[in-house]
C-alpha atoms as a PDB file:
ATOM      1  CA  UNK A   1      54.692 128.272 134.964  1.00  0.00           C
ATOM      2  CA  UNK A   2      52.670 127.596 137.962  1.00  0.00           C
ATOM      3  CA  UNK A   3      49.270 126.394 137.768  1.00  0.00           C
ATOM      4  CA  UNK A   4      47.073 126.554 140.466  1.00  0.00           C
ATOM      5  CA  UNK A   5      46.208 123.430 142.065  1.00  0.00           C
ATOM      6  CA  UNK A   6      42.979 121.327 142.198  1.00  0.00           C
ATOM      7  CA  UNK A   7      41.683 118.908 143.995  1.00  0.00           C
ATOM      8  CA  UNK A   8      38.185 116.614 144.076  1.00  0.00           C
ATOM      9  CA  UNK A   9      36.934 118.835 146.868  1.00  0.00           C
ATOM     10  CA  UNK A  10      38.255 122.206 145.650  1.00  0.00           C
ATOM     11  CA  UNK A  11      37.749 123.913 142.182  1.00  0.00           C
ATOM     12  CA  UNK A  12      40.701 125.486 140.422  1.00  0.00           C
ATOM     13  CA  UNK A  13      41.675 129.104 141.684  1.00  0.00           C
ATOM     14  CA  UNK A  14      41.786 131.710 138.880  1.00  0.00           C
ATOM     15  CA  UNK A  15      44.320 134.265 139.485  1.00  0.00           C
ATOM     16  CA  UNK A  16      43.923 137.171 137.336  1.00  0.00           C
ATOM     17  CA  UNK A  17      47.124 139.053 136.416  1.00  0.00           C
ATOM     18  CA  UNK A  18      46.487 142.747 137.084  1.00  0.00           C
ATOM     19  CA  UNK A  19      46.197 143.729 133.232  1.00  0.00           C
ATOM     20  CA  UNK A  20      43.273 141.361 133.436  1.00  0.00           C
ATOM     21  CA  UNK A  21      41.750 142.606 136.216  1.00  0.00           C
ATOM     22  CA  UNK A  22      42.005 146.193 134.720  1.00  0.00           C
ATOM     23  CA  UNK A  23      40.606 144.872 131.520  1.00  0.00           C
ATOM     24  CA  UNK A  24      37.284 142.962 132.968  1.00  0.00           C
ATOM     25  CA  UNK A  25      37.396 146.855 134.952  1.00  0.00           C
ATOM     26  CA  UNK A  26      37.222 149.062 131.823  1.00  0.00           C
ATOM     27  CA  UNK A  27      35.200 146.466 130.004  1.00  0.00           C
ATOM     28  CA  UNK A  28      31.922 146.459 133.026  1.00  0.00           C
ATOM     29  CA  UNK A  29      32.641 150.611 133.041  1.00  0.00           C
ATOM     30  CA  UNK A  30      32.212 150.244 129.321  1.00  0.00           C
ATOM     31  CA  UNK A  31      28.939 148.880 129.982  1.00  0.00           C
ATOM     32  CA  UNK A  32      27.950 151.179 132.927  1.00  0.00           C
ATOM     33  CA  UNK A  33      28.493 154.192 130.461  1.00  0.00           C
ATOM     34  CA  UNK A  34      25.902 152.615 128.039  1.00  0.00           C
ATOM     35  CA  UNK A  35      23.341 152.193 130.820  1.00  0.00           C
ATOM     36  CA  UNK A  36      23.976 155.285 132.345  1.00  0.00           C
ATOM     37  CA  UNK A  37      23.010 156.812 128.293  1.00  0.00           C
ATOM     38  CA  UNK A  38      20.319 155.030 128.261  1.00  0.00           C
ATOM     39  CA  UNK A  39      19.147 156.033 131.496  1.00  0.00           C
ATOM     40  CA  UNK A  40      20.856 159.343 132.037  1.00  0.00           C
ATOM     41  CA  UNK A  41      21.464 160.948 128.635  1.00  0.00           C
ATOM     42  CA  UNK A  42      25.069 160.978 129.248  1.00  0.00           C
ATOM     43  CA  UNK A  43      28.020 159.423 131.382  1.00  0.00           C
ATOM     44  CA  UNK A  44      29.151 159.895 134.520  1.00  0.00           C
ATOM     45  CA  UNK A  45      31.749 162.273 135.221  1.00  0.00           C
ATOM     46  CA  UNK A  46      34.930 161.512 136.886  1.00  0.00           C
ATOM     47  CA  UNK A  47      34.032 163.372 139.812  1.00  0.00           C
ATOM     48  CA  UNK A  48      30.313 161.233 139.697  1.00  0.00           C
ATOM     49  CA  UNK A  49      32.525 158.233 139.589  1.00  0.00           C
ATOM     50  CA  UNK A  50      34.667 159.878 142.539  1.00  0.00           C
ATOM     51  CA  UNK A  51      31.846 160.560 144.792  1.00  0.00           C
ATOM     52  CA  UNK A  52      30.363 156.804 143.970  1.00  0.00           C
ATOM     53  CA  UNK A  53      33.845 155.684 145.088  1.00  0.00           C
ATOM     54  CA  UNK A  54      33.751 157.297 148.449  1.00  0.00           C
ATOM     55  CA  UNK A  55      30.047 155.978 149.041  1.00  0.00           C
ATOM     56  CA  UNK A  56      31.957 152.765 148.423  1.00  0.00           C
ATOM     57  CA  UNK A  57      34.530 153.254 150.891  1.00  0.00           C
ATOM     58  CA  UNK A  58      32.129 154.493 153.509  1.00  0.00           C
ATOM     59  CA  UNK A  59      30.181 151.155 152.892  1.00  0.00           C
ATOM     60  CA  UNK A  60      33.613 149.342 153.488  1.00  0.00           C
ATOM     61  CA  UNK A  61      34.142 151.296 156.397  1.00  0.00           C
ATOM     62  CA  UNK A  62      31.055 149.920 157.938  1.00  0.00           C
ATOM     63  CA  UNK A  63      31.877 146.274 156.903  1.00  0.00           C
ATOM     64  CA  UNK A  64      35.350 146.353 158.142  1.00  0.00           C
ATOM     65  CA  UNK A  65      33.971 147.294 161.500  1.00  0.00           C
ATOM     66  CA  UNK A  66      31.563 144.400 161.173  1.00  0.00           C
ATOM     67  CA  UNK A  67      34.421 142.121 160.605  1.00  0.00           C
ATOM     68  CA  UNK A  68      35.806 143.109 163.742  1.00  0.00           C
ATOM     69  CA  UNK A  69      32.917 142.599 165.879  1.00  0.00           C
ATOM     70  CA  UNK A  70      31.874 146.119 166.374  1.00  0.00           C
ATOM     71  CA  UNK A  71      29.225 146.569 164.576  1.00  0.00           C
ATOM     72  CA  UNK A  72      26.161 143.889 163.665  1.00  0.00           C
ATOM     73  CA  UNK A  73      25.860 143.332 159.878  1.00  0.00           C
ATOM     74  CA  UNK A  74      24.454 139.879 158.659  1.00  0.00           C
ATOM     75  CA  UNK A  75      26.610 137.882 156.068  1.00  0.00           C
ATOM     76  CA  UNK A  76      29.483 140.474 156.401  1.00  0.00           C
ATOM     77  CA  UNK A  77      32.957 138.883 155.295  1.00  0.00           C
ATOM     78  CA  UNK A  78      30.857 137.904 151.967  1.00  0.00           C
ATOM     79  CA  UNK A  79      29.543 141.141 152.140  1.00  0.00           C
ATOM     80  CA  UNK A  80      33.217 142.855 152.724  1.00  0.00           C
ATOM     81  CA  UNK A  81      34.777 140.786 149.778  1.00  0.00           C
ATOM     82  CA  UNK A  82      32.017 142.046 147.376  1.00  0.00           C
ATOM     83  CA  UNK A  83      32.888 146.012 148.825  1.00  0.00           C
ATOM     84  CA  UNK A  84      36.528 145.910 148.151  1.00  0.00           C
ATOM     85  CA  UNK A  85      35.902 144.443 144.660  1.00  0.00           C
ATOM     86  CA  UNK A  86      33.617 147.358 144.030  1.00  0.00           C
ATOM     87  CA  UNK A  87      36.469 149.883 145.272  1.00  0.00           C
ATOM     88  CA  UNK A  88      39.469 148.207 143.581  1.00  0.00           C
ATOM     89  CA  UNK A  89      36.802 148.653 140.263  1.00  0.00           C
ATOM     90  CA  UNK A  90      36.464 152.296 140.953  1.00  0.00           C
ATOM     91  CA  UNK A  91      40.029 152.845 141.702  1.00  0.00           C
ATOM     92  CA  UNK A  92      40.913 150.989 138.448  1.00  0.00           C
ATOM     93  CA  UNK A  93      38.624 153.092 136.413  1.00  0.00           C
ATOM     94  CA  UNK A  94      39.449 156.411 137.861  1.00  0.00           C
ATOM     95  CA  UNK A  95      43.299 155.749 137.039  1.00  0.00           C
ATOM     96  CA  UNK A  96      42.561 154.659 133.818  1.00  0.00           C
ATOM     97  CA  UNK A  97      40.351 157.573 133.227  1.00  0.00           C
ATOM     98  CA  UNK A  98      42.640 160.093 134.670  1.00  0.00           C
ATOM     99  CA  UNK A  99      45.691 158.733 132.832  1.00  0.00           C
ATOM    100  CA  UNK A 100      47.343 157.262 135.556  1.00  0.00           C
ATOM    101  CA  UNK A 101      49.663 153.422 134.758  1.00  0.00           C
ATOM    102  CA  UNK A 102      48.309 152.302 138.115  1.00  0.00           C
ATOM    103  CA  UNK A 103      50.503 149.247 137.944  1.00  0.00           C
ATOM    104  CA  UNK A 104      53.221 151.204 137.562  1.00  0.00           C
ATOM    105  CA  UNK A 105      52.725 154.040 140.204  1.00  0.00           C
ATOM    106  CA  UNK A 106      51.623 151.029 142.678  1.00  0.00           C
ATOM    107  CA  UNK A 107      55.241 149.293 141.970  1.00  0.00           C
ATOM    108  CA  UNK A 108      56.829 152.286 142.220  1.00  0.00           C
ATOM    109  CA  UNK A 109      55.298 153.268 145.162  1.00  0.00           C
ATOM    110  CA  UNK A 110      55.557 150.259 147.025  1.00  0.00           C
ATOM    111  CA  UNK A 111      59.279 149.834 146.312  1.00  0.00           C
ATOM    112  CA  UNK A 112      60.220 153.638 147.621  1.00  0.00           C
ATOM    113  CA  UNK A 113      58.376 152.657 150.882  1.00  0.00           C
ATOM    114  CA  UNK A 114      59.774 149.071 151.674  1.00  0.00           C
ATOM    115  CA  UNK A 115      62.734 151.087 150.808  1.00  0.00           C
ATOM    116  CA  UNK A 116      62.171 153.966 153.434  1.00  0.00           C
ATOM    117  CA  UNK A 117      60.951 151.621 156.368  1.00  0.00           C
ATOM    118  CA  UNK A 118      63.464 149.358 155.935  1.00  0.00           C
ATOM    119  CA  UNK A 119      65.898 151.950 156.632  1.00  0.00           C
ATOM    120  CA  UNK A 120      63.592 153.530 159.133  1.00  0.00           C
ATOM    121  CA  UNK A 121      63.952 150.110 160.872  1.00  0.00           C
ATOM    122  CA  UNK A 122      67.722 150.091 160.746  1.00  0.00           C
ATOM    123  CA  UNK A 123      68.151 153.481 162.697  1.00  0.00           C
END
């Protein structure tokens, strides 16, 4: 196995497996659902979570422009890594919740397409 490398001016790298990122996922949703009791009453729906998710990607939106110069936003490629951790999360957590193997539907996926443009390439 390979372990990620260190050295005196670097820390080590953790790489998280995708099981692991879905676990630390369900586990902070876990803990948004007890908040939002406490503060709410009740958990969000999946369409709540849905409509956070596309706030999300409206906020990326924004950042990705910033990354490419066209728009001013101060500290954005820190800012941009924090937004597309927040909409793998919600992404995560709606699969999960909707009963979707994301894993699975993302390998599958992604092998049917390589698939189709590589033969798209070959005409």
């Amino acid at each position: 196995m390979l372990r990620p490398r260190s050295t005196p001016m670097s820390p080590v790298i953790n790489h998280m497996k995708f099981t692991d990122l879905e676990k630390s996922a369900l586990k902070l949703n876990a803990l948004y659902e007890q908040l939002e009791i406490k503060m709410y009453g009740r958990v969000w729906t999946t369409g709540e979570l849905a409509l956070g998710f596309v706030g999300d990607v409206g906020d990326l939106a924004k950042l990705i422009q910033a990354n490419a110069g066209v728009r001013k936003i101060d500290d954005c490629k820190a800012k941009l890594g924090h937004e597309l951790s927040d909409c793998l999360w919600s992404i995560m957590v709606l699969a999960n919740k909707c009963g979707i193997d994301l894993e699975a539907e993302y390998s599958k996926n992604t092998r049917e397409l390589i698939e189709h443009v590589s033969q798209e390439l070959d005409t």
